[in-house]
C-alpha atoms as a PDB file:
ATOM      1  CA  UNK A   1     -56.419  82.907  75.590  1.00  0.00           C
ATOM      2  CA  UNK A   2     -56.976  80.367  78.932  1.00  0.00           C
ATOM      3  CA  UNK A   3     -57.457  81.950  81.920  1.00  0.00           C
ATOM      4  CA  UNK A   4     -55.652  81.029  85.088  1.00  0.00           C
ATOM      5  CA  UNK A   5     -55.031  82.169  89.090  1.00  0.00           C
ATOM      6  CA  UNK A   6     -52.770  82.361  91.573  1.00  0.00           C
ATOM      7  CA  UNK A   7     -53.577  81.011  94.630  1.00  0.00           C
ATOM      8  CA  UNK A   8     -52.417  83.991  95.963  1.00  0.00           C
ATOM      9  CA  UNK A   9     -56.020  85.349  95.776  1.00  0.00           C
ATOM     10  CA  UNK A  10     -56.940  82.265  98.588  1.00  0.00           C
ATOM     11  CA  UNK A  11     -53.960  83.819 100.556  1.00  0.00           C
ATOM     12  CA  UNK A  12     -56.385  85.112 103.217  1.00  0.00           C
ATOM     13  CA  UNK A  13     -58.102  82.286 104.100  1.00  0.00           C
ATOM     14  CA  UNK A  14     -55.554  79.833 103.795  1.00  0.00           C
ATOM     15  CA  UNK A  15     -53.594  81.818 106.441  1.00  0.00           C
ATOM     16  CA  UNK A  16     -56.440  82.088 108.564  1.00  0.00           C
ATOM     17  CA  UNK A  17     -56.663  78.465 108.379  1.00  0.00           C
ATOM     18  CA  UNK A  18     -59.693  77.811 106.994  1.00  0.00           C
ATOM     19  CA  UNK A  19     -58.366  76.969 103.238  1.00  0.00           C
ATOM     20  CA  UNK A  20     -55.461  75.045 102.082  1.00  0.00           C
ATOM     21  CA  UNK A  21     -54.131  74.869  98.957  1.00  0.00           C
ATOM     22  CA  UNK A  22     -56.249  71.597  98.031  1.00  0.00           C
ATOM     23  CA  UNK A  23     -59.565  73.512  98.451  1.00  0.00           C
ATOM     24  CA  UNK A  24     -57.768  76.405  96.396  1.00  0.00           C
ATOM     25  CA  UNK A  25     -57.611  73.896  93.470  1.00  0.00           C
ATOM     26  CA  UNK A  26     -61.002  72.832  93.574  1.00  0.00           C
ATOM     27  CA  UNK A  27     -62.491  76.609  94.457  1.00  0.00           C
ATOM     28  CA  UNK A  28     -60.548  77.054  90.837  1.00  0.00           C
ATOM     29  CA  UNK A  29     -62.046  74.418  88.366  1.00  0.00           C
ATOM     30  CA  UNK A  30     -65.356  74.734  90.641  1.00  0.00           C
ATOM     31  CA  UNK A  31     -64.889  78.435  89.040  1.00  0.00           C
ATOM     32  CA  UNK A  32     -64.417  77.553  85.868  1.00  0.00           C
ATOM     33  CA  UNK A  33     -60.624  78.611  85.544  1.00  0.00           C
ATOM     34  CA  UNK A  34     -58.403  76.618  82.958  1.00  0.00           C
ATOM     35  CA  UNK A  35     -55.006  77.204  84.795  1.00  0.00           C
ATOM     36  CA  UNK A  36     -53.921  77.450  88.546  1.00  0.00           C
ATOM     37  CA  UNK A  37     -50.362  78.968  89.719  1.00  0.00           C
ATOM     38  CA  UNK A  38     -48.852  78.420  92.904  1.00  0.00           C
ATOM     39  CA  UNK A  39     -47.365  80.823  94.727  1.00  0.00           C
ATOM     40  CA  UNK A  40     -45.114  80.558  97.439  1.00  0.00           C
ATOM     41  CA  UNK A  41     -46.393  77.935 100.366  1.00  0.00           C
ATOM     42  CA  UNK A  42     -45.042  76.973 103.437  1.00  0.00           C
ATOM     43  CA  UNK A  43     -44.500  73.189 103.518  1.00  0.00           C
ATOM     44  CA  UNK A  44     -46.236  71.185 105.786  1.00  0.00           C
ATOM     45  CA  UNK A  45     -44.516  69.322 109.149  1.00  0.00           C
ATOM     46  CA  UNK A  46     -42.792  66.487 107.671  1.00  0.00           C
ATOM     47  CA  UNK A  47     -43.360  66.812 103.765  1.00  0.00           C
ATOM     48  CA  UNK A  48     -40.085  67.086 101.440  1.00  0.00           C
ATOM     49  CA  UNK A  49     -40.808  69.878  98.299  1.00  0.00           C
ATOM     50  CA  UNK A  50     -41.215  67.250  95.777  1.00  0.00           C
ATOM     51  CA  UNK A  51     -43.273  64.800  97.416  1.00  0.00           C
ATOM     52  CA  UNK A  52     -45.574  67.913  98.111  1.00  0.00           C
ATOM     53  CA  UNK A  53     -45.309  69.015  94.866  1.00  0.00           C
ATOM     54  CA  UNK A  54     -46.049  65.982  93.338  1.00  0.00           C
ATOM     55  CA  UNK A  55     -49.177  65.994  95.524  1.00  0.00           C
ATOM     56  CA  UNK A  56     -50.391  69.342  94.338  1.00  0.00           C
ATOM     57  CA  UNK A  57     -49.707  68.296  90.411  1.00  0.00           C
ATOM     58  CA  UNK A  58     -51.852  64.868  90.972  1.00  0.00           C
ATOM     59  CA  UNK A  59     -54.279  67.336  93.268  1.00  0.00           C
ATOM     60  CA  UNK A  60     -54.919  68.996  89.805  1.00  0.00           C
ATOM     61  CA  UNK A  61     -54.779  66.062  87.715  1.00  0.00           C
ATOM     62  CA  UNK A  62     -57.780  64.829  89.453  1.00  0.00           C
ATOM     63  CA  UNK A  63     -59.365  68.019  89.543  1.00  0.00           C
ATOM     64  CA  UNK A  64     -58.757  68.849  85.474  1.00  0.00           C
ATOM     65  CA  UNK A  65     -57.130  72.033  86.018  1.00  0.00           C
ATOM     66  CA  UNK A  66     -53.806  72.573  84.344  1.00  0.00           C
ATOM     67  CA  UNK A  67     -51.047  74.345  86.641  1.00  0.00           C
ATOM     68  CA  UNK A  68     -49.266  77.628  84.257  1.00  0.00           C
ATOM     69  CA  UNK A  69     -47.041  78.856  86.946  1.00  0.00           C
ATOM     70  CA  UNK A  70     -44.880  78.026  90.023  1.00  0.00           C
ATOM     71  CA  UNK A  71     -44.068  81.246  91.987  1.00  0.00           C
ATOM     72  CA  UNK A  72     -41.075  81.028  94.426  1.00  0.00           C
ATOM     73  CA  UNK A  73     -39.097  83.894  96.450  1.00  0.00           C
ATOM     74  CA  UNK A  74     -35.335  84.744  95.660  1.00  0.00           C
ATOM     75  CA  UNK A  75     -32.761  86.968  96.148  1.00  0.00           C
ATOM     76  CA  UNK A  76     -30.001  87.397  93.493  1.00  0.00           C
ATOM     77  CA  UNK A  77     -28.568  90.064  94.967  1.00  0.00           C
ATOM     78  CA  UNK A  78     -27.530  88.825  98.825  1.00  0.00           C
ATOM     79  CA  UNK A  79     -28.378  85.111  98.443  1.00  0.00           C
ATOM     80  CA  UNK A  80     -29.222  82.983 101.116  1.00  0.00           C
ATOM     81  CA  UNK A  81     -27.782  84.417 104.200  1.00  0.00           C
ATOM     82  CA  UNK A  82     -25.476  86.103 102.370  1.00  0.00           C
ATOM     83  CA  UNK A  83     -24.408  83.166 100.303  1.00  0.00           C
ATOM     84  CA  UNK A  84     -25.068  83.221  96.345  1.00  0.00           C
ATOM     85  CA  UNK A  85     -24.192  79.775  95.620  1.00  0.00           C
ATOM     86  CA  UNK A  86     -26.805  78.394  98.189  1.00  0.00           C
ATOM     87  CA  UNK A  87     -29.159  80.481  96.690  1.00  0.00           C
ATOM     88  CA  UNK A  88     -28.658  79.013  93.158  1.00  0.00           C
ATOM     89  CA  UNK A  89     -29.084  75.380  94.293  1.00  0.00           C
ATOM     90  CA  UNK A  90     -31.836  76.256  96.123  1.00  0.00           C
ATOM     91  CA  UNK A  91     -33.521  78.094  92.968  1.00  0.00           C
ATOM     92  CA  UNK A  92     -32.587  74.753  91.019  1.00  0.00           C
ATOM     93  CA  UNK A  93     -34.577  72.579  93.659  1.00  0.00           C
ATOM     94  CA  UNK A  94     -37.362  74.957  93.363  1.00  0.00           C
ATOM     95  CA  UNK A  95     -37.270  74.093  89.539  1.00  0.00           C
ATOM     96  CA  UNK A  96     -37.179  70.545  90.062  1.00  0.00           C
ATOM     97  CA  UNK A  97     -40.138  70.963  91.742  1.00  0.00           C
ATOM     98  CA  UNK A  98     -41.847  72.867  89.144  1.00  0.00           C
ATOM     99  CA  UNK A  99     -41.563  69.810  86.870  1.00  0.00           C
ATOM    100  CA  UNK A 100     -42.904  67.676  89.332  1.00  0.00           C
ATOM    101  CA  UNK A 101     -46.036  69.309  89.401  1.00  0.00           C
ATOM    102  CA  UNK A 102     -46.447  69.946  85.723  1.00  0.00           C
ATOM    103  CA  UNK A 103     -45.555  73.538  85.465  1.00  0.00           C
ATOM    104  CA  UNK A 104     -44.028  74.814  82.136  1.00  0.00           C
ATOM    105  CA  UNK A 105     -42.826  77.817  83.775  1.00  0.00           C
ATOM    106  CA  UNK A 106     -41.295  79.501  86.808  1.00  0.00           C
ATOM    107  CA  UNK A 107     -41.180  82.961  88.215  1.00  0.00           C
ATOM    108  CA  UNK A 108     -38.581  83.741  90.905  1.00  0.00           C
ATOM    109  CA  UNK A 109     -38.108  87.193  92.165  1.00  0.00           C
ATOM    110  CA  UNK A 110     -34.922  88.895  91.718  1.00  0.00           C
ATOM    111  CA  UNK A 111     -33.950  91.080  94.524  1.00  0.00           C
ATOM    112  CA  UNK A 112     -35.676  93.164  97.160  1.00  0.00           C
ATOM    113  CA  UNK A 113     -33.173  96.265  96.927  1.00  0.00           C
ATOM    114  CA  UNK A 114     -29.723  97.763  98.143  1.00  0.00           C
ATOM    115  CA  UNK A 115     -29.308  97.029 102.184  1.00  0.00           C
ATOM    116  CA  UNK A 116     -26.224  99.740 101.432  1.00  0.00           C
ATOM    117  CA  UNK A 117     -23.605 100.673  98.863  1.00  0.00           C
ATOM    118  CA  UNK A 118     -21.362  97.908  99.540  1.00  0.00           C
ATOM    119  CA  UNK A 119     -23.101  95.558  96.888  1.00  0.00           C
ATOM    120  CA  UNK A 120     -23.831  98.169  94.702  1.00  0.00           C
ATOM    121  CA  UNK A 121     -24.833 102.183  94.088  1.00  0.00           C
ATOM    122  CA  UNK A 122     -27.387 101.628  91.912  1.00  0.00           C
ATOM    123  CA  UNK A 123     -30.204  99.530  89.767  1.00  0.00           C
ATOM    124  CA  UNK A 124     -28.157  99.263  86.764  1.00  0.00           C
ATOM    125  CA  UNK A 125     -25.077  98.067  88.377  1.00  0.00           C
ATOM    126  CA  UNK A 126     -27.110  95.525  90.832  1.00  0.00           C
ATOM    127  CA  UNK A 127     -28.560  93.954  87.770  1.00  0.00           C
ATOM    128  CA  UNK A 128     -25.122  93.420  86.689  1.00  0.00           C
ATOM    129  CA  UNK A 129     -24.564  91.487  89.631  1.00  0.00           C
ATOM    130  CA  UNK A 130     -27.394  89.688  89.631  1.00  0.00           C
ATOM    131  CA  UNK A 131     -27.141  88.094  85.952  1.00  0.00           C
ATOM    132  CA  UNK A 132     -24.714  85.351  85.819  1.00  0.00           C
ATOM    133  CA  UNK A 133     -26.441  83.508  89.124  1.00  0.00           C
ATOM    134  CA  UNK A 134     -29.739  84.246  86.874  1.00  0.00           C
ATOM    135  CA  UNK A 135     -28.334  82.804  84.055  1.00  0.00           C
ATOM    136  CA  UNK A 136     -26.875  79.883  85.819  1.00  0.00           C
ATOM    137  CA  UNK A 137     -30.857  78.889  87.471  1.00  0.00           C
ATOM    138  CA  UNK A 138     -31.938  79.449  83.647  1.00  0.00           C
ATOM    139  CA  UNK A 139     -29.397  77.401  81.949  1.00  0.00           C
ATOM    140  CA  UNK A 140     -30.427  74.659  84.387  1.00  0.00           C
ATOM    141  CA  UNK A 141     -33.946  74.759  84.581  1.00  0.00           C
ATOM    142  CA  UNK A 142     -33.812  74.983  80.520  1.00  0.00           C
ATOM    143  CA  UNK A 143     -32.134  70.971  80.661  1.00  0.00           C
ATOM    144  CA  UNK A 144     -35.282  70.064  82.021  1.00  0.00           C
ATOM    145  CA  UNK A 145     -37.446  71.726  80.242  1.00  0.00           C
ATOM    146  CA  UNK A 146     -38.817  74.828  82.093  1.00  0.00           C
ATOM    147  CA  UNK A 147     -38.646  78.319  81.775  1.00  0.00           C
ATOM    148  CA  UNK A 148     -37.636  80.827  83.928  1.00  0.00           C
ATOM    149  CA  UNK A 149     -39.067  84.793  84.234  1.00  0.00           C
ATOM    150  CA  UNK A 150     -38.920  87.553  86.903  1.00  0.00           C
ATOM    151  CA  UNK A 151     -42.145  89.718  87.764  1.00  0.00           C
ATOM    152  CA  UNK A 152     -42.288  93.274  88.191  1.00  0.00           C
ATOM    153  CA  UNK A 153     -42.906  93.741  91.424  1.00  0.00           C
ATOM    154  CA  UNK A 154     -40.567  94.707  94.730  1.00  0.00           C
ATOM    155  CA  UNK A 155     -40.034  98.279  93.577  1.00  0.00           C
ATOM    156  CA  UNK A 156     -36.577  98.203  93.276  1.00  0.00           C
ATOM    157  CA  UNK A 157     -36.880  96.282  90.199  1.00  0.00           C
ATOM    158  CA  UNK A 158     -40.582  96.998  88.719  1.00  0.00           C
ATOM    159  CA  UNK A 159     -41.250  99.572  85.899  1.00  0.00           C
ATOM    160  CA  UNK A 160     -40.707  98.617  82.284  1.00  0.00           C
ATOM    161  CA  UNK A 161     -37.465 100.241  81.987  1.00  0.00           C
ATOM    162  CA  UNK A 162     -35.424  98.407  84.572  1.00  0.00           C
ATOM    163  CA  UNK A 163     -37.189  95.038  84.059  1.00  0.00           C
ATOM    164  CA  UNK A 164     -36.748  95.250  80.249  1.00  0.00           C
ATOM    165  CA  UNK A 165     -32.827  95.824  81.049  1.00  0.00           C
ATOM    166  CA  UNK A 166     -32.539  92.945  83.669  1.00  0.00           C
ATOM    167  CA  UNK A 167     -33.732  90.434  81.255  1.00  0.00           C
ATOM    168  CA  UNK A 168     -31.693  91.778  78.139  1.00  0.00           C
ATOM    169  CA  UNK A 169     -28.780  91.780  80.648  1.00  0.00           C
ATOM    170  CA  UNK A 170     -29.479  88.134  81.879  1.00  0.00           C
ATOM    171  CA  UNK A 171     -29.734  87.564  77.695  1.00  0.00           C
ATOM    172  CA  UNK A 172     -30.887  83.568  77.571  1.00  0.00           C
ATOM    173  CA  UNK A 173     -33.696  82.757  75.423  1.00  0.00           C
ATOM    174  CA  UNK A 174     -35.226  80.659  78.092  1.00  0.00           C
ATOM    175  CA  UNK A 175     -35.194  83.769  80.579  1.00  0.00           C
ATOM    176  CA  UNK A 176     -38.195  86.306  80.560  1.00  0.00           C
ATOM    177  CA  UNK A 177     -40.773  88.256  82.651  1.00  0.00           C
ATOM    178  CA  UNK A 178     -44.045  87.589  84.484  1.00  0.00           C
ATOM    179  CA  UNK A 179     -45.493  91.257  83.321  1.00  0.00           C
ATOM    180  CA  UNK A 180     -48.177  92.002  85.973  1.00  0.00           C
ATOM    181  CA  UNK A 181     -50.424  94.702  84.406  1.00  0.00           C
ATOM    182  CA  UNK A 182     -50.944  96.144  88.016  1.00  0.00           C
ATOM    183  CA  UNK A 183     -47.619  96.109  89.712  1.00  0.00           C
ATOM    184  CA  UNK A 184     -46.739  99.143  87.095  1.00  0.00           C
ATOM    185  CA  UNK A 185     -48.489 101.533  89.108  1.00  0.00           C
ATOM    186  CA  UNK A 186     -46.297 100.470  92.282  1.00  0.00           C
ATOM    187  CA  UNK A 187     -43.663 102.290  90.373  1.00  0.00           C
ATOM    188  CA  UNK A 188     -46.246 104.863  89.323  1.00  0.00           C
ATOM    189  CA  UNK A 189     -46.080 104.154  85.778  1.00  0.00           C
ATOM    190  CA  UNK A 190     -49.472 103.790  83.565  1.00  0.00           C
ATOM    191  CA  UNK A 191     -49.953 100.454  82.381  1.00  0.00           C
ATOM    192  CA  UNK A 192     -50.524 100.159  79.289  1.00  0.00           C
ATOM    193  CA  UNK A 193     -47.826 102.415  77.947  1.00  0.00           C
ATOM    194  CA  UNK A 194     -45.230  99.810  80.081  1.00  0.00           C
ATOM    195  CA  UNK A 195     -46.336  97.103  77.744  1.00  0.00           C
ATOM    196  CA  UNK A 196     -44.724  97.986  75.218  1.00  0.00           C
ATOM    197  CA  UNK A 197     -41.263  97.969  76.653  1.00  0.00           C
ATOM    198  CA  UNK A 198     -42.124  94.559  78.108  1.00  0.00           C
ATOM    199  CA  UNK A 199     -44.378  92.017  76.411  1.00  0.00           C
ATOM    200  CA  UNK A 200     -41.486  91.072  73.645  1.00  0.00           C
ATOM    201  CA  UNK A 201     -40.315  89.172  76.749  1.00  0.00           C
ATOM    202  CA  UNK A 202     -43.245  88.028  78.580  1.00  0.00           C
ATOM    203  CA  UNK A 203     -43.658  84.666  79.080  1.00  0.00           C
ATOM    204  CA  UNK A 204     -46.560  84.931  81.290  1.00  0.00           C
ATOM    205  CA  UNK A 205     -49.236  87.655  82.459  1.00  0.00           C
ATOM    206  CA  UNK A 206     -51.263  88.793  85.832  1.00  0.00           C
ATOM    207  CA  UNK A 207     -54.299  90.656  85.387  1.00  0.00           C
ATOM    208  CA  UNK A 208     -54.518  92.785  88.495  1.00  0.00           C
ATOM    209  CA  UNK A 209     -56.303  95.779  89.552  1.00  0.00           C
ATOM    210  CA  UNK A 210     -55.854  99.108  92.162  1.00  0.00           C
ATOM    211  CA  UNK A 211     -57.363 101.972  93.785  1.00  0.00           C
ATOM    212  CA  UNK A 212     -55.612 104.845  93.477  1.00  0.00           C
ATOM    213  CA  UNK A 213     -54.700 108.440  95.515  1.00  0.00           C
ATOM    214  CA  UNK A 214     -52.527 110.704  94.956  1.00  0.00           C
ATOM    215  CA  UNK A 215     -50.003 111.046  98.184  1.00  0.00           C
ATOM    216  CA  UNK A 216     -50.583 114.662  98.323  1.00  0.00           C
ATOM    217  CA  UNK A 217     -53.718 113.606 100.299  1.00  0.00           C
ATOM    218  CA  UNK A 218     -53.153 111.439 103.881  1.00  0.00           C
ATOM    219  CA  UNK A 219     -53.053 107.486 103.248  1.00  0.00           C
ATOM    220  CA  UNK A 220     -56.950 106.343 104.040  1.00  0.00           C
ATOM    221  CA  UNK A 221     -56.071 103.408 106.777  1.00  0.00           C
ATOM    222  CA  UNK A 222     -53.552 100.571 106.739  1.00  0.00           C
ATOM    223  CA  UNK A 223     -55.090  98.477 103.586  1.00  0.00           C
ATOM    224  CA  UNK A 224     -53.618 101.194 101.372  1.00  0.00           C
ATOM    225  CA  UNK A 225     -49.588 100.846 100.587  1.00  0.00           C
ATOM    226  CA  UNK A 226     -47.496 103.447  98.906  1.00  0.00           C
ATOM    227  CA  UNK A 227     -45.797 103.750  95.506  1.00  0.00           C
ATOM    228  CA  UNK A 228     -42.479 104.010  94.739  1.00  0.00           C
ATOM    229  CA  UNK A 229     -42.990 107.853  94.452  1.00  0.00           C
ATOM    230  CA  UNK A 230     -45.438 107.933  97.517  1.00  0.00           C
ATOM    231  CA  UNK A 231     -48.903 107.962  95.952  1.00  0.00           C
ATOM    232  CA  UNK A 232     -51.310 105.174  97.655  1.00  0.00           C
ATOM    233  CA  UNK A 233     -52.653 101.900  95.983  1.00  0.00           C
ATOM    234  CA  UNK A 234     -55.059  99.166  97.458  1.00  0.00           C
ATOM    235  CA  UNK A 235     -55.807  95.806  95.914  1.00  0.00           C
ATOM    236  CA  UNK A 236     -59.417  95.330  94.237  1.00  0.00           C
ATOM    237  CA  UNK A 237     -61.391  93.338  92.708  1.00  0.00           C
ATOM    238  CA  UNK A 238     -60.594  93.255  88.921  1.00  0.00           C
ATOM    239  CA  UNK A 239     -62.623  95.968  87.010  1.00  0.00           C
ATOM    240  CA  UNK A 240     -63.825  98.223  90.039  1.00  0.00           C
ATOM    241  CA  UNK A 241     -60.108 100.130  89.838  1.00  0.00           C
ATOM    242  CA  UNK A 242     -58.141 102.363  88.010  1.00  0.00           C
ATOM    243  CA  UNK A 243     -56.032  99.955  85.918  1.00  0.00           C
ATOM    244  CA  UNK A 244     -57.080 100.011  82.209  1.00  0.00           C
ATOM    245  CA  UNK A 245     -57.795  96.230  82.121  1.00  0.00           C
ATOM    246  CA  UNK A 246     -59.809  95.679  79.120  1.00  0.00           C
ATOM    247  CA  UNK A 247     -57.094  97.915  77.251  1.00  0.00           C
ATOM    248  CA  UNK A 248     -54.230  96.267  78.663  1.00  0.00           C
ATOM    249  CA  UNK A 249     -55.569  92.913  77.603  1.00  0.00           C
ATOM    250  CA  UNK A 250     -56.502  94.190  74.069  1.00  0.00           C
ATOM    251  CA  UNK A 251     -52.650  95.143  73.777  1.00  0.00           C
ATOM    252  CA  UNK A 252     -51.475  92.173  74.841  1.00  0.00           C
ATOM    253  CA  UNK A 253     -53.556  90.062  72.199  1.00  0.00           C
ATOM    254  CA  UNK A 254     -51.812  92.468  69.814  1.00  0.00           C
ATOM    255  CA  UNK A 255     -48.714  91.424  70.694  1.00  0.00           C
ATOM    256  CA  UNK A 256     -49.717  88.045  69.641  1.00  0.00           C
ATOM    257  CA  UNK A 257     -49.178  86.692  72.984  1.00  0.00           C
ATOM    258  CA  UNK A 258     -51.290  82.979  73.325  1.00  0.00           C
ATOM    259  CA  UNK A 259     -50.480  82.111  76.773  1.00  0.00           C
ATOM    260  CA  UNK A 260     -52.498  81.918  80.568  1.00  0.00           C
ATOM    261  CA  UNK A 261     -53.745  85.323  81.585  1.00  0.00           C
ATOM    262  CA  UNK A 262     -53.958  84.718  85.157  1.00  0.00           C
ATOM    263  CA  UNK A 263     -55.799  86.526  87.420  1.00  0.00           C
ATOM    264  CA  UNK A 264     -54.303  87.970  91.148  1.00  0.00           C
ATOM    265  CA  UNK A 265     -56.172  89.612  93.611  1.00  0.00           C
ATOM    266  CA  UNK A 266     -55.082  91.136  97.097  1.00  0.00           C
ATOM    267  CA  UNK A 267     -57.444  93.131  97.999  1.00  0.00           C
ATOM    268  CA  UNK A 268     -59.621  93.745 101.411  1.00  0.00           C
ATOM    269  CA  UNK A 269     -62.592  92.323 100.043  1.00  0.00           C
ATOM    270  CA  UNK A 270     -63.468  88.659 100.555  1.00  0.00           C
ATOM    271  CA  UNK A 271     -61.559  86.651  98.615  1.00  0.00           C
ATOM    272  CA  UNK A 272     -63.787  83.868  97.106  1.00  0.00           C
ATOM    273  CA  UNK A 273     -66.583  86.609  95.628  1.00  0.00           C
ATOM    274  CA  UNK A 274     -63.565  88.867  94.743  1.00  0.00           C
ATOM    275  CA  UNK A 275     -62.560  85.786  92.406  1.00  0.00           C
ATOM    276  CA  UNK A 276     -65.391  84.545  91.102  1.00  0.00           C
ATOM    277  CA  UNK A 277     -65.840  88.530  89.918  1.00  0.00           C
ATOM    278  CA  UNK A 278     -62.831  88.653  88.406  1.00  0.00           C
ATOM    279  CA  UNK A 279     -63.285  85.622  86.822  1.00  0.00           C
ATOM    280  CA  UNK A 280     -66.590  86.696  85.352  1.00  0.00           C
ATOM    281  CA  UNK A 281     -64.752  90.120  84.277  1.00  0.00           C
ATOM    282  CA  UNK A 282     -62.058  88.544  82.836  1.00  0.00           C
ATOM    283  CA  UNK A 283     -64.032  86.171  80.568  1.00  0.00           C
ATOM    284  CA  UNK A 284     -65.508  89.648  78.655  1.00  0.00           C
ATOM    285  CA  UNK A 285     -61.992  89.534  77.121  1.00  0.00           C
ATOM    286  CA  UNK A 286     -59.763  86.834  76.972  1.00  0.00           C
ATOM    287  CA  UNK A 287     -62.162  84.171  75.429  1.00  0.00           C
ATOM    288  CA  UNK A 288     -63.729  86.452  72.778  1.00  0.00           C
END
């Protein structure tokens, strides 16, 4: 199993300036990682999305590092100010640019939750909703040879259950998930019993990690967020939580799943050590 990561984990210090995404690649290979994934970026003054993608897939070219994912927002449910049909064409262009720079795969989000009852009254019928502009992104980005997959994360759409049912609702073979081993316990479900109801489908995985306490006691400070059910989590470095990581990964190998483990940190610790840790912890069990 390669190992990959998100450049979420340079998040930090690429908003604080000091990083960009180019020093993200080579932090990566200089690392030792086989993969990097690109989540979400803010494109710079005057640069179209292709001709920056294209930058970032000759970026890694040059660096030999291969790129596994390209991670973009969306919102199935409400669209683009309010507008589904915008919201599919722009999901298409973010697949176009996921060819450009050499990504097999992307991961789109699919909504963020009910504003009111108007759309819908519950998770079940929102899925409904959300399929056919799902299946429409899928069908295209499948003509050009990518795959598309939702993570579980945003709550509203994030423990094995409800993901399992979006993407058997969706129903294209060239729709899955991004199963993030972590983002279970956002919906305060144990980890390794929600792979089972997901990795038939997974076309890609996170290896994440928490700390965890229970919301009967007071929240510690602001780097601690709540569940779904109102118990408190804060990001880590990989191995020094509570997700069972080795275990997780041991289950997924099971599954006969061959493709990028990736690794995602946001935690409060500083970001390049917090990698390079995780990197060195995740080696123990993907490259056995």
């Amino acid at each position: 199993m390669k190992i990959g990561v998100s450049t979420y984990c340079y998040n930090r210090l690429i908003k604080a300036g000091t990083f960009t995404l180019f020093d993200a690649i080579k932090s990566a290979r200089k690392t030792g990682f086989d993969f990097v994934e690109f989540a979400d970026f803010t494109l710079p003054e005057g640069k179209s999305l292709d001709a920056y993608a294209g930058e970032l897939g000759k970026a890694c070219k040059e660096a030999g590092i291969g790129v596994c994912n390209y991670a973009t927002h969306a919102d199935f449910l409400y669209g683009s100010d309010g507008d589904m049909k915008k919201e599919v064409s722009r999901l298409k262009a973010r697949v176009d640019a996921a060819k450009i720079m050499g990504s097999p795969i992307m991961r789109h989000d699919s909504c963020w939750g009910l504003k009111d009852n108007t759309k819908a009254r519950s998770w079940r019928e929102a899925i409904k909703i959300m399929a056919p502009a799902i299946r429409e992104v899928t069908e295209y980005a499948a003509s050009i040879g990518i795959r598309t997959m939702t993570e579980n994360h945003g709550y509203f759409l994030q423990d094995s259950a409800r993901m399992e049912e979006l993407v058997l609702t969706v129903n294209h073979p060239n729709y899955g998930l991004l199963v993030d081993i972590g983002n279970f316990m956002c919906a305060d479900e144990i980890s390794v019993n929600a792979l089972a109801n997901v990795m038939p489908y997974a076309f890609h995985v996170h290896a994440k990690d928490f700390l965890y306490k229970n919301g009967a006691e007071p929240r510690p400070d602001d780097s601690w967020f709540p569940t779904r059910a109102g118990n408190h989590l804060r990001g880590t470095i990989l191995g020094h939580g509570v997700v069972s990581v080795g275990q997780c990964i041991e289950y997924i190998k099971k599954c006969g799943y061959t493709g990028v483990l990736s690794l995602e940190f946001e935690g409060s610790e500083e970001p390049l050590d917090a990698v390079q840790r995780g990197f060195d912890y995740l080696k123990k069990f993907s490259r056995e």
